[in-house]
N, C-alpha and C. Protein backbone atom coordinates (compact mmCIF):
# COMPACT_ATOMS: atom_id res chain seq x y z
N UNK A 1 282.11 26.23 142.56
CA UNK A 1 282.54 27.48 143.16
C UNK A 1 283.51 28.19 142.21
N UNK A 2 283.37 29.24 142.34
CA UNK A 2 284.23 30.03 141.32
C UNK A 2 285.89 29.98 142.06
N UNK A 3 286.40 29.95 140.74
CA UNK A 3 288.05 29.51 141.40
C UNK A 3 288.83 31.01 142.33
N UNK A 4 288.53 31.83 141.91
CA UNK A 4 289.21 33.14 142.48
C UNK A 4 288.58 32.91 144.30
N UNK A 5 287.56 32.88 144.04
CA UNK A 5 287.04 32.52 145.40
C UNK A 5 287.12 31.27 146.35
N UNK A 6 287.62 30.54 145.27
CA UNK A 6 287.93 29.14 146.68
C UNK A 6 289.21 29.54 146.42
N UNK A 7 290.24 30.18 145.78
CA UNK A 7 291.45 30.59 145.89
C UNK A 7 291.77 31.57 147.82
N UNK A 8 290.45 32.79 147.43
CA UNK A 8 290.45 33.32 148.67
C UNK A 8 290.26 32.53 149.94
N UNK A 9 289.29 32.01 149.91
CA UNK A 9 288.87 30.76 151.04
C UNK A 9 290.13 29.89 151.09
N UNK A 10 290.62 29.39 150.66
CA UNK A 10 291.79 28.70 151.17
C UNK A 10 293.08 29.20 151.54
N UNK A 11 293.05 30.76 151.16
CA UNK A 11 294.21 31.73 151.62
C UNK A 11 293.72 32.26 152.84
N UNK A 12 292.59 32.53 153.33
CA UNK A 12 292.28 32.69 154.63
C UNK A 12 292.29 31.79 155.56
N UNK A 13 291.36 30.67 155.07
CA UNK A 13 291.67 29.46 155.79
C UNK A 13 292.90 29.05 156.71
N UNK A 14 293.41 28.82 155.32
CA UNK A 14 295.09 28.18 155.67
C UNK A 14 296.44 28.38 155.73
N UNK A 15 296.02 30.03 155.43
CA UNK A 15 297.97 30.81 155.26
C UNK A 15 298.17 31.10 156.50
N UNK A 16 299.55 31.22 157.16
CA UNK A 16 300.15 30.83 158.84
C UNK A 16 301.34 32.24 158.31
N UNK A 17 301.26 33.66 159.28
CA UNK A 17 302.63 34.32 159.25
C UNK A 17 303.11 33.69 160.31
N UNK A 18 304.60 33.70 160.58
CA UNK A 18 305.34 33.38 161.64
C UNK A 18 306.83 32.69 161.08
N UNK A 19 307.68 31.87 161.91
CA UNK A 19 308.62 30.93 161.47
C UNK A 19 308.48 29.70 161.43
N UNK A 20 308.50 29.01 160.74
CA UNK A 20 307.92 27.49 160.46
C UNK A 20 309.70 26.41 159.83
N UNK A 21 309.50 25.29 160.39
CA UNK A 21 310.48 24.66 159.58
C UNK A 21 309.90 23.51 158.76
N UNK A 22 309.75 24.15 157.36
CA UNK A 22 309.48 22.60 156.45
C UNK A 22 309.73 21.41 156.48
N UNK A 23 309.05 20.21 155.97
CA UNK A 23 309.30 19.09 155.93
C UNK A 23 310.77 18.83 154.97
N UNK A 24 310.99 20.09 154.04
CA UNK A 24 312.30 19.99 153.16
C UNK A 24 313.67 20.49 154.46
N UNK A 25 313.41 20.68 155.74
CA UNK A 25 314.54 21.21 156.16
C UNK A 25 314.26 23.02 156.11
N UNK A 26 313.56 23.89 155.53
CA UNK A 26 313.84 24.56 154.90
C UNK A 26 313.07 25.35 156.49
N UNK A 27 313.59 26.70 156.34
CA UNK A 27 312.24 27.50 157.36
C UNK A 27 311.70 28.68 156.16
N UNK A 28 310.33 29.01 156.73
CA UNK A 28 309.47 30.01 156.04
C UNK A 28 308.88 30.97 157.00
N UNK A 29 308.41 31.64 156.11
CA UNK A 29 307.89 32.91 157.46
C UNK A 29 306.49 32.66 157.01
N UNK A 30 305.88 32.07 155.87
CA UNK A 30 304.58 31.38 155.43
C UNK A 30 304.11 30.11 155.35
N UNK A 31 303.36 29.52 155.90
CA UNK A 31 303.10 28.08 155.93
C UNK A 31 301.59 28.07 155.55
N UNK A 32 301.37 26.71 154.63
CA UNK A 32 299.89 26.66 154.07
C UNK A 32 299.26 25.38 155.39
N UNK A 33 298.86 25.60 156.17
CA UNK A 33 298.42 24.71 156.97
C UNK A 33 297.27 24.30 156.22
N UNK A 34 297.33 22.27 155.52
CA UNK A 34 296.64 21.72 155.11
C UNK A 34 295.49 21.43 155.69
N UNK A 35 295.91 20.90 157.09
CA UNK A 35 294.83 20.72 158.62
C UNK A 35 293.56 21.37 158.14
N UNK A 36 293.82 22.61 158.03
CA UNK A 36 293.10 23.72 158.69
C UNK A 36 292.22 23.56 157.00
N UNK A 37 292.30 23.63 155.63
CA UNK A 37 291.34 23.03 155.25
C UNK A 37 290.63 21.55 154.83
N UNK A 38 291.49 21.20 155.01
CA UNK A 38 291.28 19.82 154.93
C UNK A 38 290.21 19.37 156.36
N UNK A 39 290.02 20.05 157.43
CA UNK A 39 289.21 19.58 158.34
C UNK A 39 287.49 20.23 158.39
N UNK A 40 287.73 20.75 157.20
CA UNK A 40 286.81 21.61 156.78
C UNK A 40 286.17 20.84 155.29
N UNK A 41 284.57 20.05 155.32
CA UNK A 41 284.25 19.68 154.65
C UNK A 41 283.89 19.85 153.37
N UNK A 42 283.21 21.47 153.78
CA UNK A 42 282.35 22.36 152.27
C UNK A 42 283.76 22.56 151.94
N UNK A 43 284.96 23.53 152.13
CA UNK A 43 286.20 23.42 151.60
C UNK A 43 286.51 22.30 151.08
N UNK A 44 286.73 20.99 151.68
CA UNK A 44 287.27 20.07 151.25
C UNK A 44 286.47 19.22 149.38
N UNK A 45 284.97 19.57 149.82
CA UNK A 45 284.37 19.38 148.53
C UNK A 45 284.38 20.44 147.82
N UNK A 46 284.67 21.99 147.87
CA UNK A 46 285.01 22.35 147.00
C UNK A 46 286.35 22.31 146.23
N UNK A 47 287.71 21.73 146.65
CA UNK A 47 288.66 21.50 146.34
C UNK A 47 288.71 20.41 145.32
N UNK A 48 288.11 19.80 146.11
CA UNK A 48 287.79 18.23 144.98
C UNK A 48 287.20 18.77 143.49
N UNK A 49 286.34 18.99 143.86
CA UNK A 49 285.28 19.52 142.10
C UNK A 49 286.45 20.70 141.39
N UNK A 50 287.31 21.11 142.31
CA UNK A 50 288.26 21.90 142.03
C UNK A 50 289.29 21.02 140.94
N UNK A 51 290.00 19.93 142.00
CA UNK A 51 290.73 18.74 141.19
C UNK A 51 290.44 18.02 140.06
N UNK A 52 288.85 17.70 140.24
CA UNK A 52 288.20 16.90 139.22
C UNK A 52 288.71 16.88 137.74
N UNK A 53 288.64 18.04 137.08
CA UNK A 53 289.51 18.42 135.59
C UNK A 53 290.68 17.95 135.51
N UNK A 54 291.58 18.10 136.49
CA UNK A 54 293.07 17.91 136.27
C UNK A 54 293.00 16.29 136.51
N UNK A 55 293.13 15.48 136.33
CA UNK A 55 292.96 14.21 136.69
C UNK A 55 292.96 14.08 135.24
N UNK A 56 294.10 13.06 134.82
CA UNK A 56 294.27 12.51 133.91
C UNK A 56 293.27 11.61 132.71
N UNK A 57 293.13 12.03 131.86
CA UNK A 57 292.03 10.91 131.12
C UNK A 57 293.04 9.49 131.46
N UNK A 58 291.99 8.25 131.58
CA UNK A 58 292.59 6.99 131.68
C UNK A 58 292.93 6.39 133.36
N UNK A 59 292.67 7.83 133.86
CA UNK A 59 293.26 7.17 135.57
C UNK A 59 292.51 6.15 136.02
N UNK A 60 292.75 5.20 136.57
CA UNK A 60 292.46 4.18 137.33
C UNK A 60 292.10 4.08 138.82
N UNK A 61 292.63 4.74 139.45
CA UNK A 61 292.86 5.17 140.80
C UNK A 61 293.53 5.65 140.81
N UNK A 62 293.25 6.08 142.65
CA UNK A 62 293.99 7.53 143.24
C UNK A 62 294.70 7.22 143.95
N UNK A 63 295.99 8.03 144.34
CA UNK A 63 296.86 7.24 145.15
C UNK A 63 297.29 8.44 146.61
N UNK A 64 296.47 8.27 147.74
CA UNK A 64 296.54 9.24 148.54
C UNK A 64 298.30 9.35 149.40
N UNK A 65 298.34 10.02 149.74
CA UNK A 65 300.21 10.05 150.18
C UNK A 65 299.86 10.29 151.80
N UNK A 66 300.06 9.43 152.88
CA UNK A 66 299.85 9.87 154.13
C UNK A 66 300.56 10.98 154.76
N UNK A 67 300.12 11.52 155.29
CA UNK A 67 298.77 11.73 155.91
C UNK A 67 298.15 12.69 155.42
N UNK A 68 298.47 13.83 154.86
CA UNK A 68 297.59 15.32 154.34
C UNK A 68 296.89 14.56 153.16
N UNK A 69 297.56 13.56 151.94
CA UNK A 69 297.21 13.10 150.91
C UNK A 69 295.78 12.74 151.26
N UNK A 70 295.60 11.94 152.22
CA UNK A 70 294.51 11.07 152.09
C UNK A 70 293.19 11.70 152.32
N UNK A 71 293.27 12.35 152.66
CA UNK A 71 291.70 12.97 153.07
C UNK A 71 291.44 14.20 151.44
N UNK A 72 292.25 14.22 150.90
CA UNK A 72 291.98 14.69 149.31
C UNK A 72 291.69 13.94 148.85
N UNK A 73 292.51 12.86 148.79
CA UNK A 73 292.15 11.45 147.79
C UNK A 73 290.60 11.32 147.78
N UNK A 74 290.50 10.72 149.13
CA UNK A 74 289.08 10.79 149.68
C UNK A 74 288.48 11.36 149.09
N UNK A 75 288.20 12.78 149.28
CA UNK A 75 286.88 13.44 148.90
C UNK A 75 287.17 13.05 147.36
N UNK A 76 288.20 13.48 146.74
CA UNK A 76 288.64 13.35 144.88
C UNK A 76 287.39 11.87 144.65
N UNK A 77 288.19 11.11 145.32
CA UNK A 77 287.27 9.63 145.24
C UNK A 77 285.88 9.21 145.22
N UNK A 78 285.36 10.32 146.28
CA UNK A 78 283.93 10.53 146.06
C UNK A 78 283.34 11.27 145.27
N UNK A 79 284.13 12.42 144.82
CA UNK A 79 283.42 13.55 144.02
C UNK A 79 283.79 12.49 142.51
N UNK A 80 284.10 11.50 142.00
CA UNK A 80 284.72 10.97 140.70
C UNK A 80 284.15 9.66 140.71
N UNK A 81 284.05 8.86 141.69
CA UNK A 81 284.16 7.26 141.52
C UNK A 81 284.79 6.78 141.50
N UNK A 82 286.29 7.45 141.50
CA UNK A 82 287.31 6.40 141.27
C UNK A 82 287.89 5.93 142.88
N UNK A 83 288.36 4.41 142.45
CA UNK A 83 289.08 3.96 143.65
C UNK A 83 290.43 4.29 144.20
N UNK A 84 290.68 4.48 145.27
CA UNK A 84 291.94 4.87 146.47
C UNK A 84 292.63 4.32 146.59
N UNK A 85 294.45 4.47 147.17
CA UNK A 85 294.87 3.20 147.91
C UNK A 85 294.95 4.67 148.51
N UNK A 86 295.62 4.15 149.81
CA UNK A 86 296.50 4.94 150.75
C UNK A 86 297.39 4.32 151.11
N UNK A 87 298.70 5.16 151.10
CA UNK A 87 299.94 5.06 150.76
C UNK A 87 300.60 5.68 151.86
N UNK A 88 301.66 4.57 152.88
CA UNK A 88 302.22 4.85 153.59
C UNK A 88 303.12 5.70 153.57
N UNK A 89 303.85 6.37 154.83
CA UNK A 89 305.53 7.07 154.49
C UNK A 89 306.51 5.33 154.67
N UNK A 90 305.83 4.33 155.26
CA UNK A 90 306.98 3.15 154.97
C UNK A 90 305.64 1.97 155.22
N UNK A 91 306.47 0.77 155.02
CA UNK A 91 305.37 -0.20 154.78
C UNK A 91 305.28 -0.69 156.23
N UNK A 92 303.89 -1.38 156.73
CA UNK A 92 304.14 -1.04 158.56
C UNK A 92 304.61 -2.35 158.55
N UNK A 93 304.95 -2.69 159.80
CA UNK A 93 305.72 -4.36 160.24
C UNK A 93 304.82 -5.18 160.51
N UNK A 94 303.61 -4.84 160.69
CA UNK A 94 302.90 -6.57 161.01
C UNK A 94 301.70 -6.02 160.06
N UNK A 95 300.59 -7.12 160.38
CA UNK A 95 299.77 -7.46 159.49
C UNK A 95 300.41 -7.86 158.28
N UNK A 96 299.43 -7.04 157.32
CA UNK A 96 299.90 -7.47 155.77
C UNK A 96 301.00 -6.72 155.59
N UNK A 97 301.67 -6.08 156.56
CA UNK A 97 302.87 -5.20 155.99
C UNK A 97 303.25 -4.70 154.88
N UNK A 98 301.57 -3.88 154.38
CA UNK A 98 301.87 -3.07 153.05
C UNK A 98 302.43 -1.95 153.03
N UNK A 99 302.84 -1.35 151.90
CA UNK A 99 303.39 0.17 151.93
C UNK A 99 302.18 0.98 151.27
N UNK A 100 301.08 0.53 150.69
CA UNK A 100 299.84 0.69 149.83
C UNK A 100 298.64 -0.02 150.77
N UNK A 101 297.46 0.45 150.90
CA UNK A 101 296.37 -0.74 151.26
C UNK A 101 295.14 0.33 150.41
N UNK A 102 294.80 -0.89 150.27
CA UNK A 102 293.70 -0.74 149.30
C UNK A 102 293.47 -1.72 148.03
N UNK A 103 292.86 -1.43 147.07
CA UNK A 103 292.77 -2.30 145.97
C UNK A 103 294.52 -2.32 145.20
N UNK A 104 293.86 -3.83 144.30
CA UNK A 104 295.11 -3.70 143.78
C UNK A 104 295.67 -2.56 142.70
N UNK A 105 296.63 -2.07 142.61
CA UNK A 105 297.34 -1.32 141.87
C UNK A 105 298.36 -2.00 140.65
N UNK A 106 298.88 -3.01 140.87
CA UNK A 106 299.81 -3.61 139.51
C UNK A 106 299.20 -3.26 138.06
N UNK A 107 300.13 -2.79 137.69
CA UNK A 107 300.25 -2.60 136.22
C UNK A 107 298.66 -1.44 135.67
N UNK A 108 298.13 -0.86 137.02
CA UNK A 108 297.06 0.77 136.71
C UNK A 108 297.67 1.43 136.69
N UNK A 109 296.86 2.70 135.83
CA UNK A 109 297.15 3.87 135.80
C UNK A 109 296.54 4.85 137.06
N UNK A 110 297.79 5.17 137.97
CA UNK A 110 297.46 5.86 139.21
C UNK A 110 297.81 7.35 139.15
N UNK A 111 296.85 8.62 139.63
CA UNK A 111 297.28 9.79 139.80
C UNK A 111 297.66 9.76 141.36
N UNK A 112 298.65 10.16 141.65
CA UNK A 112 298.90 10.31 143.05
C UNK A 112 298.29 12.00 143.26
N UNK A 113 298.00 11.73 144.94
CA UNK A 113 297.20 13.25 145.55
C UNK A 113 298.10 13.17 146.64
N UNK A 114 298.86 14.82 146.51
CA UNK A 114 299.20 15.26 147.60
C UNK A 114 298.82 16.68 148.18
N UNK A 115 298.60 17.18 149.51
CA UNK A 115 298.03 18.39 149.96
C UNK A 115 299.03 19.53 148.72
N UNK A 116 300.18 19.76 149.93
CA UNK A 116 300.95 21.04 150.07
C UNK A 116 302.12 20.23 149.22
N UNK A 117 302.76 20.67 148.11
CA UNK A 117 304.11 20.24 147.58
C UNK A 117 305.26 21.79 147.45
N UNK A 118 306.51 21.14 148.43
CA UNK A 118 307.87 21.88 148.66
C UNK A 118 308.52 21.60 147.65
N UNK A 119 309.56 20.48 147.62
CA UNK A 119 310.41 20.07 147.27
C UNK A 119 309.61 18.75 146.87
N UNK A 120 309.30 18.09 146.78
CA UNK A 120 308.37 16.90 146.03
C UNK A 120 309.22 15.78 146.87
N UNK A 121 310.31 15.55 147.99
CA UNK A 121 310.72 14.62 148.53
C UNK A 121 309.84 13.69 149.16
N UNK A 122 308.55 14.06 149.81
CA UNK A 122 307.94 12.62 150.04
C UNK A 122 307.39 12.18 149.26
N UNK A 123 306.72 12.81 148.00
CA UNK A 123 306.21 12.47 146.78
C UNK A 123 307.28 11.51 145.84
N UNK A 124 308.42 12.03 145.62
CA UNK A 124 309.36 10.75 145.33
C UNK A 124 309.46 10.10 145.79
N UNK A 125 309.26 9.76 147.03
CA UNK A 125 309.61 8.43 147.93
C UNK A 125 308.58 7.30 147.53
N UNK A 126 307.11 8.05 147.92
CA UNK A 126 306.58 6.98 147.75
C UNK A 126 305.89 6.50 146.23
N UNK A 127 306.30 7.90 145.37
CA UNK A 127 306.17 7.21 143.76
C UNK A 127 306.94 5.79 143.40
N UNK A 128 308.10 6.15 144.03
CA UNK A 128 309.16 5.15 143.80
C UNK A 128 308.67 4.07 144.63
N UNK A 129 308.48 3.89 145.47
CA UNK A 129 307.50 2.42 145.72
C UNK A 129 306.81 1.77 145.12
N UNK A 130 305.72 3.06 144.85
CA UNK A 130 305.15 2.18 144.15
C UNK A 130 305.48 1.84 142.61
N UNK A 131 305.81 2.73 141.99
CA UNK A 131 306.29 1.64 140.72
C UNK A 131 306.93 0.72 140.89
N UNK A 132 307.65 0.39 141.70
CA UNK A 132 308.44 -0.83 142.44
C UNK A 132 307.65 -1.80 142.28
N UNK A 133 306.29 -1.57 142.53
CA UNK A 133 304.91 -2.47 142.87
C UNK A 133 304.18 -2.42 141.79
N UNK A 134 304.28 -2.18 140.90
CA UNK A 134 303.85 -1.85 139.59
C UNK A 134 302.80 -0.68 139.10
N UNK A 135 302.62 0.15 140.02
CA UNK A 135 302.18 1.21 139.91
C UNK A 135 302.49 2.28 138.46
N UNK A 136 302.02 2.41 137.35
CA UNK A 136 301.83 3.34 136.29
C UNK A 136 301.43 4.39 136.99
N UNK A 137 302.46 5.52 136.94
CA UNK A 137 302.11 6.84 137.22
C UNK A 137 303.19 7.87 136.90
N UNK A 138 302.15 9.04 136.03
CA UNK A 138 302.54 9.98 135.44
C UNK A 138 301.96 11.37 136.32
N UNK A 139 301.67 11.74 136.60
CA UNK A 139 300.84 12.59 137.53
C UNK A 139 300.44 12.51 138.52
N UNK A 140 300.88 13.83 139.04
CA UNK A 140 301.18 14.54 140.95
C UNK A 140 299.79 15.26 140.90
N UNK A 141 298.79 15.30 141.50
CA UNK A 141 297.79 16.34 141.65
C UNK A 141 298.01 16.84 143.12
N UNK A 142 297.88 18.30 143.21
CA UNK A 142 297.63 18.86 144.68
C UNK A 142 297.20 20.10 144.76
N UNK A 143 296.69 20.03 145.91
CA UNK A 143 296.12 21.58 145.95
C UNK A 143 296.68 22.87 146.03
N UNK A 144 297.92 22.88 146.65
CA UNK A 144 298.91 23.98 146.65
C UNK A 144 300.30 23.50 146.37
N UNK A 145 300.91 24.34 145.02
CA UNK A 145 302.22 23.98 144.68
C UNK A 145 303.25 25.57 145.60
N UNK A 146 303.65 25.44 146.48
CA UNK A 146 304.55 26.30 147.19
C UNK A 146 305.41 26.70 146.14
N UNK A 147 305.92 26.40 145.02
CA UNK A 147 306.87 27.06 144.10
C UNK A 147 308.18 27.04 144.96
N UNK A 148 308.63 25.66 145.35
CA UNK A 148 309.94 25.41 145.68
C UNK A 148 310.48 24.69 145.18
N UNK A 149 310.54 24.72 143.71
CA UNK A 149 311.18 23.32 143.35
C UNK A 149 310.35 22.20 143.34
N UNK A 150 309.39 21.71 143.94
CA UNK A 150 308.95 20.52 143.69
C UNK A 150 308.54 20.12 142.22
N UNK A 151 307.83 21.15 141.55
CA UNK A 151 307.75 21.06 140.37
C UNK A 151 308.88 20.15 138.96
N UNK A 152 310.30 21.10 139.62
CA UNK A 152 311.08 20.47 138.46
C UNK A 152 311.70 19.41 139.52
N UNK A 153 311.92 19.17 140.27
CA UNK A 153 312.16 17.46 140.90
C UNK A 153 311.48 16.91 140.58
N UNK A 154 309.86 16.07 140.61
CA UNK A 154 309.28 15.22 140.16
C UNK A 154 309.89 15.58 138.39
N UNK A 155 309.43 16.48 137.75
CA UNK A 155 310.08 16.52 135.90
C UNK A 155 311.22 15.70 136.03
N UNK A 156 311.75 15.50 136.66
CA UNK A 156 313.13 14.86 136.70
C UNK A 156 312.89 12.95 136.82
N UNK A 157 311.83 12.98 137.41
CA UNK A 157 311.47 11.63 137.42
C UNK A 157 310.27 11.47 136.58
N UNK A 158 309.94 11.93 135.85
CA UNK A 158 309.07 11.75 134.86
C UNK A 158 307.94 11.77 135.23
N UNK A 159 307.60 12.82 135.90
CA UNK A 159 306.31 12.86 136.82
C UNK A 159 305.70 14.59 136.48
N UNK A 160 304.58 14.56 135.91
CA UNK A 160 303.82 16.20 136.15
C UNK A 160 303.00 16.60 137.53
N UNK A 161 303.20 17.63 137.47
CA UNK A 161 302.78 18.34 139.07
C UNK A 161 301.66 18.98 138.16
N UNK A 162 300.11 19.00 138.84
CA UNK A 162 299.13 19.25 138.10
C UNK A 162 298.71 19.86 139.65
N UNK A 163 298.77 21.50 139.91
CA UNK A 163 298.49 22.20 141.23
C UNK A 163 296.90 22.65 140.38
N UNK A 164 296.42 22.40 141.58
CA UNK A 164 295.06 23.14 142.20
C UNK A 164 295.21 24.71 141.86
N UNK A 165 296.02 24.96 142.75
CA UNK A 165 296.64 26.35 142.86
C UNK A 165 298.16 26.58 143.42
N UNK A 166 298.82 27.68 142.59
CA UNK A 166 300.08 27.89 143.22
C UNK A 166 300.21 29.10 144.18
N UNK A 167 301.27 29.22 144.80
CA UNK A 167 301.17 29.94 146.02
C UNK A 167 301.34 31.44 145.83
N UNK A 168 301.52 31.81 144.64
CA UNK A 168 301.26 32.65 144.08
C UNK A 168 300.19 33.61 143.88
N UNK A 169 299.44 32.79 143.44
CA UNK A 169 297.56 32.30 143.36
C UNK A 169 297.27 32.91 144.58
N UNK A 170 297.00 32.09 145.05
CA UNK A 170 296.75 32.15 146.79
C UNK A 170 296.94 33.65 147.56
N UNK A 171 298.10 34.19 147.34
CA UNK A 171 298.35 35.15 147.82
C UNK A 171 297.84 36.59 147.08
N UNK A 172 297.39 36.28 145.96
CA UNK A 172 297.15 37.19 144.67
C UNK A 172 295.60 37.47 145.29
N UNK A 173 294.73 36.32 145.85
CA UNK A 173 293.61 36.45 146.20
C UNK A 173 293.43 36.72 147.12
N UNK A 174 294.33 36.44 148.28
CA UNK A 174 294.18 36.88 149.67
C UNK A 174 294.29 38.14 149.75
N UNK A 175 295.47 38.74 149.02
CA UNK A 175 295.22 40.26 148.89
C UNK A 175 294.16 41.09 148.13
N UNK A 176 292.95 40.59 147.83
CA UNK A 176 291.95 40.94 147.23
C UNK A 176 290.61 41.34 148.25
């Protein structure tokens, strides 16, 4: 699909006027509701073939971020071959009480997938796990970078933000 046009399609889709309060604390009078394409399949595979390029030479697996993460990962995973974990917001208390499930990750090279990035705070959280766990990772992929900072927070942890599209983008096409 041509990018200007899944740019539009996902600015119709998923742009929200009103008052919203971010996951950063923050309120907006614009919100990218992920839901709304992400529950949407032909969208969702065109996003992916969208992602496909940006994905690091050498990646190993994908590392989905619950809950918006994973259903990108997903499709990313199918449209590529490569294998998934999914990645908790904390590790659960029973069973295997992972913070990751899926294949193993020690000492791969993982791109983490997240939907919508603000401030990159749950994206640090659970980067930092997992390298804890031995997770190699240099690269954030997502479909919409909001241009709040998340960008230079992950830089700060040695992490690149590799957007789909920025919100910029988005709005550049919606008004088209």
């Amino acid at each position: 699909m041509d990018r200007s046009l899944l740019a539009k399609k996902i600015f119709t889709v998923c742009n929200l006027k009103g008052s919203f309060r971010l996951r950063s604390g923050a309120t907006s009078a614009e919100y990218f509701d992920k839901y709304l394409f992400e529950s949407r399949p032909d969208l969702l595979r065109d996003i992916a073939r969208g992602l496909r390029p940006l994905i690091p030479t050498g990646t190993e697996i994908l590392a989905g971020l619950e809950m918006g993460g994973i259903p990108v990962a997903t499709a990313l995973s199918l449209e590529t071959g490569l294998p998934q974990i999914f990645v908790r917001k904390e590790a659960k208390t029973y069973g295997t009480c992972k913070l990751a499930e899926g294949i193993d990750f020690n000492g791969k090279k993982v791109a983490v997938v997240e939907d919508v990035v603000t401030t990159g705070g749950a994206i640090l959280d659970g980067v930092r796990a997992l390298r804890e766990q031995g997770a190699l990772i240099e690269t954030v992929l997502c479909v919409i970078d909001r241009e709040s900072g998340g960008s230079d927070n992950l830089k700060k942890a040695g992490l690149t933000l590799a957007p789909l599209f920025r919100a910029r983008e988005l709005r550049e096409a919606g008004d088209k």
